[in-house]
C-alpha atoms as a PDB file:
ATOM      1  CA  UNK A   1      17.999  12.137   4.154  1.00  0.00           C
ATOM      2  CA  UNK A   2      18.054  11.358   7.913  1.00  0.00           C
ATOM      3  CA  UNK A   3      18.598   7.584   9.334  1.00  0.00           C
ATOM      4  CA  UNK A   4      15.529   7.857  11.713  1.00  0.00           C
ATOM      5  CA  UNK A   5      12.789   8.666   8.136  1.00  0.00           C
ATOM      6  CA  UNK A   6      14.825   4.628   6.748  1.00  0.00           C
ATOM      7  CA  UNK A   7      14.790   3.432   9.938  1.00  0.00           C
ATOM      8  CA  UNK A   8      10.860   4.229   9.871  1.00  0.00           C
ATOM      9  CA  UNK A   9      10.439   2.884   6.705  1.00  0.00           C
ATOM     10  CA  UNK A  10      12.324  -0.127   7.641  1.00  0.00           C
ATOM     11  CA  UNK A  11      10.500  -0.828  10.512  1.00  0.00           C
ATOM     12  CA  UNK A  12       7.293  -0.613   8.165  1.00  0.00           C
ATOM     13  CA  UNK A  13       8.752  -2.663   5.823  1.00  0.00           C
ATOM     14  CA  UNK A  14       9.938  -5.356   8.480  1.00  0.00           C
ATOM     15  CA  UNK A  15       6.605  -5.668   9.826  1.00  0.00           C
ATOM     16  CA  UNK A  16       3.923  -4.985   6.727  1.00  0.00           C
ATOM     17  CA  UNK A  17       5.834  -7.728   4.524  1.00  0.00           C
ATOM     18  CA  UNK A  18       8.475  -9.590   6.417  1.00  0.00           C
ATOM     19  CA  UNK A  19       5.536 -10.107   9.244  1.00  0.00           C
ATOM     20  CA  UNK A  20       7.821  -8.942  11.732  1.00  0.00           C
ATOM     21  CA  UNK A  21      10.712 -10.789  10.993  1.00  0.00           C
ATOM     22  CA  UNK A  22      13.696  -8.684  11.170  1.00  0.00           C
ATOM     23  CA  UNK A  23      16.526 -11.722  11.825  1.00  0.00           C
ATOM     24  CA  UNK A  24      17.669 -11.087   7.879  1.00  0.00           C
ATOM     25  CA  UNK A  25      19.447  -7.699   7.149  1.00  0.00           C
ATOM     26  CA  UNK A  26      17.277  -5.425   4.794  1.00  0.00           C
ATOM     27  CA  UNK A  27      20.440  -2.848   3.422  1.00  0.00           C
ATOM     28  CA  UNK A  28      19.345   0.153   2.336  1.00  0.00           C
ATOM     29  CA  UNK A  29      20.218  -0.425  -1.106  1.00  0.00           C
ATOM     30  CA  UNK A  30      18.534  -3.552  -1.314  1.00  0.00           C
ATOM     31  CA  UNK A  31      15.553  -3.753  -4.079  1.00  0.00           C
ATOM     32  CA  UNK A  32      12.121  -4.550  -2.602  1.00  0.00           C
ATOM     33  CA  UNK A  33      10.594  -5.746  -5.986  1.00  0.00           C
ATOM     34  CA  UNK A  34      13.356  -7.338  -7.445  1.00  0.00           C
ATOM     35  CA  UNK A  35      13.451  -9.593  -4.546  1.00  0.00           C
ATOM     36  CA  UNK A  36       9.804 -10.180  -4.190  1.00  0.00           C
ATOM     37  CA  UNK A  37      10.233  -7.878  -0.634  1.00  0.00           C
ATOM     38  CA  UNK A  38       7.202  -5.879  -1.933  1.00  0.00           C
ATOM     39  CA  UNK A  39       4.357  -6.616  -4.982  1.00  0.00           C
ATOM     40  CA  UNK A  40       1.822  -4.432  -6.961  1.00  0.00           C
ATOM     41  CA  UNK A  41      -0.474  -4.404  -3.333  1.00  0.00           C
ATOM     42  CA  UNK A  42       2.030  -3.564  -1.250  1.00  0.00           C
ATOM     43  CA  UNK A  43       3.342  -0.909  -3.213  1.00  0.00           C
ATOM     44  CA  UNK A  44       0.104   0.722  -2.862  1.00  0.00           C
ATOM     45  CA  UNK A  45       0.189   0.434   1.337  1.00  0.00           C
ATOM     46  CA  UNK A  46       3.074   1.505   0.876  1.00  0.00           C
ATOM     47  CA  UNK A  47       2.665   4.918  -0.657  1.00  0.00           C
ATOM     48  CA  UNK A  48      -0.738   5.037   1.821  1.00  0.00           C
ATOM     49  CA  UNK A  49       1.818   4.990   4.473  1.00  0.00           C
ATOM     50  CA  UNK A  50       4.372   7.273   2.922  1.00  0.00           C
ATOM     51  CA  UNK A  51       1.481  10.043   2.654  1.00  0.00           C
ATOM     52  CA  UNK A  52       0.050   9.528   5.953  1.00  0.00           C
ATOM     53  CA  UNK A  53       3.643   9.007   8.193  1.00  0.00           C
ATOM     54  CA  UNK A  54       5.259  11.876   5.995  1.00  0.00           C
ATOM     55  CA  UNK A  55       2.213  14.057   5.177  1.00  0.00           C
ATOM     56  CA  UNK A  56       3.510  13.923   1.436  1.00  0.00           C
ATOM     57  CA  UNK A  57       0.669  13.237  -1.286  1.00  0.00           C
ATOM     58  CA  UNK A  58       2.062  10.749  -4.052  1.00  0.00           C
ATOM     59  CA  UNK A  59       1.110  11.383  -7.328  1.00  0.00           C
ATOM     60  CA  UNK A  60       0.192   8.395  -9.731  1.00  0.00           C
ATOM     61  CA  UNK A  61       3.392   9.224 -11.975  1.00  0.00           C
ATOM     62  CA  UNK A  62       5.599   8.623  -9.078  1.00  0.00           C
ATOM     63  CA  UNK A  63       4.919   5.467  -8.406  1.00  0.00           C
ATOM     64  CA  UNK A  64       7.528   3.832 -10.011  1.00  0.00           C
ATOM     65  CA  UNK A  65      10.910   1.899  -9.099  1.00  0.00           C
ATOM     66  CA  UNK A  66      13.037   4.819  -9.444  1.00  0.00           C
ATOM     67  CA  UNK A  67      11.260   6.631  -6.724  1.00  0.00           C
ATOM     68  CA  UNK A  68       9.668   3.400  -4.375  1.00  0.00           C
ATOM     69  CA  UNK A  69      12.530   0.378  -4.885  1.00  0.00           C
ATOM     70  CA  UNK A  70      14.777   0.654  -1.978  1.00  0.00           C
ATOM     71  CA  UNK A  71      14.634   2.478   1.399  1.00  0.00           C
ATOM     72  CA  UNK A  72      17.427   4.607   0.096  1.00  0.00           C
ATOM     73  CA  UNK A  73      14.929   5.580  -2.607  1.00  0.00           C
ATOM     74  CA  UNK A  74      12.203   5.938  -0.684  1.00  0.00           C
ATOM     75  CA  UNK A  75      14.063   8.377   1.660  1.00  0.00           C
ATOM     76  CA  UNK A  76      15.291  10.574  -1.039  1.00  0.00           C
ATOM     77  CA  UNK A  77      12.012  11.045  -2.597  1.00  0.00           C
ATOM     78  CA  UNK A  78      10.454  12.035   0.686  1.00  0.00           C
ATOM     79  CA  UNK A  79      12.834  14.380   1.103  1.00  0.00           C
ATOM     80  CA  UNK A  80      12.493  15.636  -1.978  1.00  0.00           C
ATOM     81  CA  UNK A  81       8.447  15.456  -1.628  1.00  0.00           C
ATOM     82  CA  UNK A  82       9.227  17.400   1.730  1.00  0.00           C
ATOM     83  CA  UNK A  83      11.399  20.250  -0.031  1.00  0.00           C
ATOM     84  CA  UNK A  84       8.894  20.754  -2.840  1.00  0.00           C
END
């Protein structure tokens, strides 16, 4: 997984639900839902995103912590998505 696809999704994530506010770190590892980073809504703009920035189509059964909780996690399953 390549720093520039987190960095993307950080950059989404920094402005979509921290309005632009990048002053507090957002680590890689760090869980969007767990610390109310990202809700049921946003995990659906999210994946809208994910399909049209990545041209990946996300299937209803993978929308699910494992694959959409932390950038790191979100990387890895585009790559994966992108390998398939």
């Amino acid at each position: 997984m390549t720093d520039e696809t987190k960095t993307t999704i950080r950059a989404f994530i920094v402005e979509n639900f921290l309005f632009g506010d990048d002053s507090q770190p957002l680590p890689a590892d760090l869980s969007l839902i767990d610390n109310d980073l990202i809700d049921s809504t946003g995990i659906l703009e999210l994946v809208g995103f994910l399909e049209e920035r990545f041209a990946i189509s996300v299937a209803d059964a993978d929308i699910v912590p494992t694959n959409l909780d932390t950038i790191e996690r979100i990387a890895g399953f585009i790559e994966r998505k992108q390998a398939a």
